[in-house]
N, C-alpha and C. Protein backbone atom coordinates (compact mmCIF):
# COMPACT_ATOMS: atom_id res chain seq x y z
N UNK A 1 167.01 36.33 84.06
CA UNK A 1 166.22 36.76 82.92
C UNK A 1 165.43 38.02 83.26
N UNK A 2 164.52 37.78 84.58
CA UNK A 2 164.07 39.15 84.83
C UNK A 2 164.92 41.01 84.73
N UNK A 3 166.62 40.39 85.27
CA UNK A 3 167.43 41.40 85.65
C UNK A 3 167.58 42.15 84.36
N UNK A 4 167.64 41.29 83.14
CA UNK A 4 168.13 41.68 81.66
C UNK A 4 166.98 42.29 81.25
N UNK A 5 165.87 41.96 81.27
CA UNK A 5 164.53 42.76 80.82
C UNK A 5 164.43 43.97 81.32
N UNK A 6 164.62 44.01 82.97
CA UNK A 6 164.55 44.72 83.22
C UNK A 6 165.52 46.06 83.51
N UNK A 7 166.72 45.74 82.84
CA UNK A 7 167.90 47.08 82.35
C UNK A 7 167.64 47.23 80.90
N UNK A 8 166.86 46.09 80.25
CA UNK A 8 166.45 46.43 78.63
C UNK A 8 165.13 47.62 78.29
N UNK A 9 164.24 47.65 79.99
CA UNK A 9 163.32 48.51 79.91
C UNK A 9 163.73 49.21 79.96
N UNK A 10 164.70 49.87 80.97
CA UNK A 10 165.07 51.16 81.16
C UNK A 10 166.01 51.88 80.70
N UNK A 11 166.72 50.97 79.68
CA UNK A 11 167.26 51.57 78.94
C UNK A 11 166.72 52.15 77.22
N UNK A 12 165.53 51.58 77.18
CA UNK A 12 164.52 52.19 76.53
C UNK A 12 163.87 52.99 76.73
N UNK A 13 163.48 53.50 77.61
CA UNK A 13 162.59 54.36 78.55
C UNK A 13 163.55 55.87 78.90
N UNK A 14 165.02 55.45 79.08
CA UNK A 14 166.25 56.54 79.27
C UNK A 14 166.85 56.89 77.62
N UNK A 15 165.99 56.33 76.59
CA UNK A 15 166.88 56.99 75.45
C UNK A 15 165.91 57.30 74.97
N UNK A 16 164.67 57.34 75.24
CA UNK A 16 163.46 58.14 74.64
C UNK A 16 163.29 58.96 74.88
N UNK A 17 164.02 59.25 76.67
CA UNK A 17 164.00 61.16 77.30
C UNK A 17 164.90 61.90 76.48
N UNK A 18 166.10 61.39 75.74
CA UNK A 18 167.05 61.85 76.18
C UNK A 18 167.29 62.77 75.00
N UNK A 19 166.35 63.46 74.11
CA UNK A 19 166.58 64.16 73.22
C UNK A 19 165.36 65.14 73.66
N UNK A 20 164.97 65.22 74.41
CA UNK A 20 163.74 66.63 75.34
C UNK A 20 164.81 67.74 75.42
N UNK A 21 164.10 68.78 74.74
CA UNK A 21 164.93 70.05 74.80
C UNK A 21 165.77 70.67 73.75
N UNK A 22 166.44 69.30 72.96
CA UNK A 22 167.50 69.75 72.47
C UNK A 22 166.85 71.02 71.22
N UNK A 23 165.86 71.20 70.76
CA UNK A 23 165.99 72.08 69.74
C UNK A 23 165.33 72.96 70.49
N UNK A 24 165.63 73.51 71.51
CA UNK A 24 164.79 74.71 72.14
C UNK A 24 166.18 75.66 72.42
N UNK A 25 165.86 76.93 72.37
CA UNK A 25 166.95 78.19 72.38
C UNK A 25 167.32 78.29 74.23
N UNK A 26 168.22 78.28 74.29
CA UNK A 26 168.37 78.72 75.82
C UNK A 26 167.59 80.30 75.93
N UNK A 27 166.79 80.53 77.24
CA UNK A 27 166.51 81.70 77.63
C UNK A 27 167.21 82.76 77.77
N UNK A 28 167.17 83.95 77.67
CA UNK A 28 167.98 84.93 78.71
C UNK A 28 167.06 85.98 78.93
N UNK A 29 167.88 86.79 79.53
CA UNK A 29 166.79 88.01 80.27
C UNK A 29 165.94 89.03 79.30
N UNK A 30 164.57 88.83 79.59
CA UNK A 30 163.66 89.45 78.71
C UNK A 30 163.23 88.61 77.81
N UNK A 31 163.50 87.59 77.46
CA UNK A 31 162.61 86.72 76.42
C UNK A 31 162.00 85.42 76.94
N UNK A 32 161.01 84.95 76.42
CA UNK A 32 160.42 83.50 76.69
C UNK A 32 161.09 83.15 77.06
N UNK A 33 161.00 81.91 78.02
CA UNK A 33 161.24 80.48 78.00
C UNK A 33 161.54 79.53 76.98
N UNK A 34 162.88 78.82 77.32
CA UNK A 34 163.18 78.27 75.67
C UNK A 34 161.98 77.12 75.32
N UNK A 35 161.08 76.74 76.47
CA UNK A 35 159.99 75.78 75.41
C UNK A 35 159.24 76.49 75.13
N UNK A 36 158.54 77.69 75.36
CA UNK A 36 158.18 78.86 75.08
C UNK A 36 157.77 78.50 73.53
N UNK A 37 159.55 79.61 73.72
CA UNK A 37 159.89 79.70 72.20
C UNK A 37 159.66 78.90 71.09
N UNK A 38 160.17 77.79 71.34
CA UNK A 38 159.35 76.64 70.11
C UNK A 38 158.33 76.48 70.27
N UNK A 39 157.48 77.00 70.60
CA UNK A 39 156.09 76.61 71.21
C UNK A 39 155.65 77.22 69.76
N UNK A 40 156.05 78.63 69.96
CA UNK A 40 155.58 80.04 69.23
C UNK A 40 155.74 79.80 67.85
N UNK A 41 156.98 78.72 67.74
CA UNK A 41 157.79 79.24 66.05
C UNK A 41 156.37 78.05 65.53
N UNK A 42 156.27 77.12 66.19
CA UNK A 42 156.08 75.67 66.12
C UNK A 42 154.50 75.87 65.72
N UNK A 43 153.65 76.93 66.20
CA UNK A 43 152.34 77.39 66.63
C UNK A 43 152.03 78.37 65.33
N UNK A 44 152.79 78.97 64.75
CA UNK A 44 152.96 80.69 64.17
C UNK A 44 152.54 79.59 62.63
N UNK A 45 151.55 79.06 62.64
CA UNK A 45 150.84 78.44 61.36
C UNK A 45 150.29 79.77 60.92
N UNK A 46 150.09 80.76 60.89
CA UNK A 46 148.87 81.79 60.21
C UNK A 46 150.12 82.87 59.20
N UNK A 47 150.49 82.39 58.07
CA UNK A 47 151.18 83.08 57.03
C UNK A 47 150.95 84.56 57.08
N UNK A 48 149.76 85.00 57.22
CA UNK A 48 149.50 86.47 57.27
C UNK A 48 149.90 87.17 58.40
N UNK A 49 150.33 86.59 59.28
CA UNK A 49 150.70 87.49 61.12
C UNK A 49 151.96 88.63 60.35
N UNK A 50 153.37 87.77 59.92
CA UNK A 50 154.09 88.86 59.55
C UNK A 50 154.02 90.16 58.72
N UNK A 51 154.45 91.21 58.84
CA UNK A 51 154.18 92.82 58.17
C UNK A 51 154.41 93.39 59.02
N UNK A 52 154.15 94.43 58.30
CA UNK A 52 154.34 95.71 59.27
C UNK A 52 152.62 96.33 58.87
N UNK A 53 152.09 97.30 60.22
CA UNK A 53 151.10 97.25 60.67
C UNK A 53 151.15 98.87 61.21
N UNK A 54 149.83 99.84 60.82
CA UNK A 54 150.23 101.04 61.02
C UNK A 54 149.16 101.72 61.22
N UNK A 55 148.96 102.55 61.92
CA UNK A 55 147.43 103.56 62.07
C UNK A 55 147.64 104.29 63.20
N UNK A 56 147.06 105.62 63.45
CA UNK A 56 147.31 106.54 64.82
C UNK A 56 146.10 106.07 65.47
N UNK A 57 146.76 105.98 66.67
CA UNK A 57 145.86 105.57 68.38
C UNK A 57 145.24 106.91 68.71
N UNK A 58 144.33 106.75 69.75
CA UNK A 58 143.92 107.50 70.44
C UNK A 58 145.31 107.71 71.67
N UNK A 59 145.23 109.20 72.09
CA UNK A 59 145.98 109.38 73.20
C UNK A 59 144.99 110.78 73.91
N UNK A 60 145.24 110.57 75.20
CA UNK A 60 144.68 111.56 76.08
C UNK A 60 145.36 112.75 76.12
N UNK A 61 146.25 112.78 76.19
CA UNK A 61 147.22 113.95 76.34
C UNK A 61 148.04 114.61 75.42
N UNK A 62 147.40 113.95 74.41
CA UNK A 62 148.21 114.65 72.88
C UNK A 62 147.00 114.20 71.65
N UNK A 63 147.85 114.86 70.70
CA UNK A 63 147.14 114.52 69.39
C UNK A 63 146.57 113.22 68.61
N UNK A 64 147.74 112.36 69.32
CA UNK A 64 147.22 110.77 68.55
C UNK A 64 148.16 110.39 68.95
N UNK A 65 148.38 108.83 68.85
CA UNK A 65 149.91 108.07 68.26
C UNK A 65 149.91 107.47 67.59
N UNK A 66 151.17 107.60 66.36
CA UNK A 66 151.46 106.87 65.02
C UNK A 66 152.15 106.03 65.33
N UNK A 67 151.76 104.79 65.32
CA UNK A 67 152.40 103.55 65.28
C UNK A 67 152.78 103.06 63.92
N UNK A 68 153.57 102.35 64.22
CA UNK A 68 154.40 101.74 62.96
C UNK A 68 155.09 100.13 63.53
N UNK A 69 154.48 99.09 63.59
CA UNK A 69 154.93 97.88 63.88
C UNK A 69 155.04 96.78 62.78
N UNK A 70 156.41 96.45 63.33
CA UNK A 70 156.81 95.21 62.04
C UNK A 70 157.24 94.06 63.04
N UNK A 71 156.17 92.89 62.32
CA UNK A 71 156.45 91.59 62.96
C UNK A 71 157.04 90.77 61.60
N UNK A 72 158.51 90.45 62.05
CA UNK A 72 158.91 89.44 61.34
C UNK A 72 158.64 87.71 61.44
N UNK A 73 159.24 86.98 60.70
CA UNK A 73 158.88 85.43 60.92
C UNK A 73 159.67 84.81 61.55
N UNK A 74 161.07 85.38 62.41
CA UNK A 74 161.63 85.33 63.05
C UNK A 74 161.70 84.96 64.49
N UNK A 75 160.41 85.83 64.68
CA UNK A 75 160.17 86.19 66.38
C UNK A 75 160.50 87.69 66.56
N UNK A 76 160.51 88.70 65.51
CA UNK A 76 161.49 89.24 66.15
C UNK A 76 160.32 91.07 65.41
N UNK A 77 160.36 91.94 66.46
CA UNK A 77 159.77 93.10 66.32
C UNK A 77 160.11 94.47 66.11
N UNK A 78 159.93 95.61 65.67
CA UNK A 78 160.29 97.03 65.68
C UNK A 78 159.06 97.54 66.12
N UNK A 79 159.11 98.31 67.30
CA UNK A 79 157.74 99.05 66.66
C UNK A 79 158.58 100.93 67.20
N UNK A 80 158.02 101.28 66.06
CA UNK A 80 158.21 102.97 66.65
C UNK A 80 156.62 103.37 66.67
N UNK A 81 156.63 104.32 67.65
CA UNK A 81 155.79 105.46 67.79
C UNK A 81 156.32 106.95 67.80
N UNK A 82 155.59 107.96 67.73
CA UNK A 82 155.59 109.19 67.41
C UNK A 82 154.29 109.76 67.96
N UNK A 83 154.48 110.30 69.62
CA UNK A 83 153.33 111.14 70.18
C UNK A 83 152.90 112.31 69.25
N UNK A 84 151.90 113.11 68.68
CA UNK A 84 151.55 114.09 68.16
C UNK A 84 151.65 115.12 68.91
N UNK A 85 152.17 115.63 68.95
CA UNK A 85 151.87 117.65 70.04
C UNK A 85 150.43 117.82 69.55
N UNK A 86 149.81 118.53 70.53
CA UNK A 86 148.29 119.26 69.76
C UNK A 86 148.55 120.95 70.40
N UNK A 87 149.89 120.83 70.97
CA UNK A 87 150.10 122.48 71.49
C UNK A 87 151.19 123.06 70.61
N UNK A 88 151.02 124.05 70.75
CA UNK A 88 152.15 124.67 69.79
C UNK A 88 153.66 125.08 70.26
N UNK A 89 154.39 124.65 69.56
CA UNK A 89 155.41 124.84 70.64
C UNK A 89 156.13 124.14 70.66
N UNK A 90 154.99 122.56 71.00
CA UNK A 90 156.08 121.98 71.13
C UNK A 90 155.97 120.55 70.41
N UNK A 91 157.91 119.62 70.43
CA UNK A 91 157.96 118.53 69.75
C UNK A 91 157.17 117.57 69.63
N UNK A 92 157.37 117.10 68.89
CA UNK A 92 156.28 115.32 68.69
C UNK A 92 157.93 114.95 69.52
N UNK A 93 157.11 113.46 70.21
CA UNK A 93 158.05 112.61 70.56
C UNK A 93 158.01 111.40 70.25
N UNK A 94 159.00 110.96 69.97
CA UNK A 94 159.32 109.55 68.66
C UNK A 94 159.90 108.73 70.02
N UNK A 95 159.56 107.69 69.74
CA UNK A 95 160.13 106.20 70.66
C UNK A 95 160.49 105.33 69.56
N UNK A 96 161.26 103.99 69.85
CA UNK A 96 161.69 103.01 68.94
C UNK A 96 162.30 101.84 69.85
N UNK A 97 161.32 100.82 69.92
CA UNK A 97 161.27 98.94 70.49
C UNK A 97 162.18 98.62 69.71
N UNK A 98 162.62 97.60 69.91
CA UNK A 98 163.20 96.31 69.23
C UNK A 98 163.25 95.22 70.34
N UNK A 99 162.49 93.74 69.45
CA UNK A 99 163.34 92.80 70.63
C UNK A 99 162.06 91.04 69.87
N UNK A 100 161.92 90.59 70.74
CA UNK A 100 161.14 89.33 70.00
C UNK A 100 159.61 89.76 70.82
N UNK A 101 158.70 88.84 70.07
CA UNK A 101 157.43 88.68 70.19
C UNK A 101 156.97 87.34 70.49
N UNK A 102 156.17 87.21 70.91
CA UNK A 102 155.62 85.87 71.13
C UNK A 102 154.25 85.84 70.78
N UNK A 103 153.58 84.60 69.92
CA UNK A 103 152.39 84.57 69.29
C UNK A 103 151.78 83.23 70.30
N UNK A 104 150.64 83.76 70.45
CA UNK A 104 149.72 82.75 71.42
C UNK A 104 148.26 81.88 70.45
N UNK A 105 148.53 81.03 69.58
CA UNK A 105 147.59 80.86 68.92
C UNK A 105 145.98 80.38 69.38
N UNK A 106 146.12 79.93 70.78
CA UNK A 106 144.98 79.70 71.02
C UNK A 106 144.03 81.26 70.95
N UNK A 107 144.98 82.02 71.92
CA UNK A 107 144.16 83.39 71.74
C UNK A 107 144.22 84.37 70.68
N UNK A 108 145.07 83.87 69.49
CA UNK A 108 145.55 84.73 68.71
C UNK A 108 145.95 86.39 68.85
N UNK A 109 146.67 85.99 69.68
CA UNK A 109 147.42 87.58 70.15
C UNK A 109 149.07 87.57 69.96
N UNK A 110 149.53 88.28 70.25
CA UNK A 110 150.82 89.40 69.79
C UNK A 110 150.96 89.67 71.41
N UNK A 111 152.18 89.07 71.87
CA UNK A 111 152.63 89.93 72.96
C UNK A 111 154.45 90.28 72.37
N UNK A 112 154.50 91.98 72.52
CA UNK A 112 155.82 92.46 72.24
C UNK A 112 156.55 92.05 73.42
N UNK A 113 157.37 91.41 73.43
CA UNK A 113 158.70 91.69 75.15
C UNK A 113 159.43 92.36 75.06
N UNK A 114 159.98 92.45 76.47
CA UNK A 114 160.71 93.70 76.65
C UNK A 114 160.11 95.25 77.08
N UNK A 115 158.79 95.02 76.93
CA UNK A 115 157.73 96.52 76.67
C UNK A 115 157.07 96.45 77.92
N UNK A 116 157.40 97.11 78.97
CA UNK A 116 156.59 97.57 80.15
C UNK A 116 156.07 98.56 80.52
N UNK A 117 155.20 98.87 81.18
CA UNK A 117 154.24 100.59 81.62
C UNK A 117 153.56 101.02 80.50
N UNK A 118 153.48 100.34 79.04
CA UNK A 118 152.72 100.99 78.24
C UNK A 118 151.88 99.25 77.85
N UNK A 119 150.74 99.74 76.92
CA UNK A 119 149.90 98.34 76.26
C UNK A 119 151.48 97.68 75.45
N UNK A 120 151.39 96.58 75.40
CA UNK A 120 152.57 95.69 74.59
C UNK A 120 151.38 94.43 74.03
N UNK A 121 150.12 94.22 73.98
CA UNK A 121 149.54 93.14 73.46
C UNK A 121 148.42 93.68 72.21
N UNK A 122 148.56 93.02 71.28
CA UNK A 122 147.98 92.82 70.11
C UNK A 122 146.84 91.62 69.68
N UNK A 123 145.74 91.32 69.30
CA UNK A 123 144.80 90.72 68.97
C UNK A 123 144.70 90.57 67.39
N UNK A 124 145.04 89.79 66.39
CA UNK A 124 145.39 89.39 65.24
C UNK A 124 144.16 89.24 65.20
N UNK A 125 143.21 90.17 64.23
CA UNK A 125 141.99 89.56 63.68
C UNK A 125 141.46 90.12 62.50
N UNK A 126 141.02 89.44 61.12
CA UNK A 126 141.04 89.83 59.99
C UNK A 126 141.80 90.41 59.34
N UNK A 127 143.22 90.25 59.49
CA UNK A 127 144.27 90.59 58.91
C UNK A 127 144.99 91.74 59.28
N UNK A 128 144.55 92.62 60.62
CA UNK A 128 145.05 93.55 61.38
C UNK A 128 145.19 93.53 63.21
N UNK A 129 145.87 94.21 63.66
CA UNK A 129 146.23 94.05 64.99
C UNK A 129 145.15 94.86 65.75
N UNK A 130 144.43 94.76 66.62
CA UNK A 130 143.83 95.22 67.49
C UNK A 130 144.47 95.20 68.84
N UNK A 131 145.33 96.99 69.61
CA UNK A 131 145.71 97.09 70.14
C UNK A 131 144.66 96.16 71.71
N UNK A 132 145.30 95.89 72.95
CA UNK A 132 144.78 95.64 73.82
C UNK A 132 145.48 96.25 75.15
N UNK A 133 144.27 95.95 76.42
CA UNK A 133 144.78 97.00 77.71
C UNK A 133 145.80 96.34 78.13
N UNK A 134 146.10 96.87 79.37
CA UNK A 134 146.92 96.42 79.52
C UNK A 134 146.85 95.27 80.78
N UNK A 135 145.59 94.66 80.69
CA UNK A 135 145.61 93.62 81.23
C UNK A 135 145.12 92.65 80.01
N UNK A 136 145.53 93.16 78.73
CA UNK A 136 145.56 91.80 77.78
C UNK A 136 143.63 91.57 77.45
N UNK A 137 142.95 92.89 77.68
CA UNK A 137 141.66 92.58 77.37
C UNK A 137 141.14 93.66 76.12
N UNK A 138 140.23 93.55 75.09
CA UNK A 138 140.24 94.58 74.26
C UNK A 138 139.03 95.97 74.55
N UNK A 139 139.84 96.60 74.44
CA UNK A 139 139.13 97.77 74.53
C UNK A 139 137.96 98.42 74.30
N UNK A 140 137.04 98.65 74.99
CA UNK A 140 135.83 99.18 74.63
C UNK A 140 135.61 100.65 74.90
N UNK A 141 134.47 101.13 74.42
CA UNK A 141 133.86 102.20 74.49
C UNK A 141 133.62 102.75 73.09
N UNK A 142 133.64 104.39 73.09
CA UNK A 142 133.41 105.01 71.85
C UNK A 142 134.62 105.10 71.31
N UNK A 143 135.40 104.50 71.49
CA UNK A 143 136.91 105.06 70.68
C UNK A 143 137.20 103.28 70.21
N UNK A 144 136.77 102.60 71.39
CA UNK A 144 137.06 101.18 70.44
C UNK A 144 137.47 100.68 69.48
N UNK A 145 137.48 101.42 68.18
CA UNK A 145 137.68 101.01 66.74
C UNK A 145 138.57 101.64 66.59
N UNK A 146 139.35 103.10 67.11
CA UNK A 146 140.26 103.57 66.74
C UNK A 146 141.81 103.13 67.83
N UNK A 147 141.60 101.52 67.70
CA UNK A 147 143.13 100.86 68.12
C UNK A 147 143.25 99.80 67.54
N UNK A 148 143.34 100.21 66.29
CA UNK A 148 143.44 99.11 65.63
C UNK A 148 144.86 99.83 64.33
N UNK A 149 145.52 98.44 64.43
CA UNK A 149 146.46 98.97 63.18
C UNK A 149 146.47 98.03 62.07
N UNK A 150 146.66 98.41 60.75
CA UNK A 150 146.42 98.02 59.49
C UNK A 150 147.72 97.86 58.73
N UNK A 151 147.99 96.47 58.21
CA UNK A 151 148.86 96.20 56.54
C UNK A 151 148.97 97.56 55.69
């Protein structure tokens, strides 16, 4: 009697694991972790995150940068920029991302993937993105307010 109870436990106990995982995306290179990922879709309660989002940055070495970022409901991102020249002469230079995002709701931030050596994190607050450094902290000083992009 004990032997039967006890293959009746564990075979209760082995069919309760046995669906862990299944709706999670396999990983590959450059994106979350597939529990990650459902974490994000599963988390991404705030209807207003998706749009596209736009305003020129401060830059040191040029005129500004025009950003232009679109977060879909997907997971999934564009962002172009366009350095300003402030010399004459010469071109603006245009860049263009694509790839997924991941939303962190405890901190309510925006991290782009795929995006290295430049800021890739965003701060969702009052209905616009507030660029962040690039250790994921927000920016201060006198320019502070001008990293922010707008609906």
């Amino acid at each position: 009697m004990k032997n039967i109870l006890l293959i009746l436990a564990a075979g209760i106990v082995l069919s309760s694991c046995g669906n862990n995982g299944n709706n999670a995306r396999p990983s590959g290179a450059g994106h979350e972790t597939a529990d990650a990922t459902a974490g994000i879709r599963n988390d991404r309660r705030d209807n207003d995150l998706p749009g596209t989002y736009r305003g020129t940055l401060p830059c040191a070495d040029c005129g500004g940068i025009e950003v232009d970022l679109s977060l879909d409901r997907d997971g999934e991102y564009r962002l172009r920029t366009r350095h300003i020249s402030d010399k004459d002469g010469q071109k603006d230079i245009e860049s263009e991302y694509e790839g997924t995002y991941s939303w962190n709701a405890g901190t309510r931030t925006v991290t782009l993937n795929g995006i290295a050596n430049q800021p890739n994190r965003y701060l969702f607050t009052d209905g616009h993105l507030v660029q962040l450094d690039m250790g994921g902290r927000r920016i201060d000083g006198p320019l502070a307010d001008k990293y922010v992009l707008r609906k």
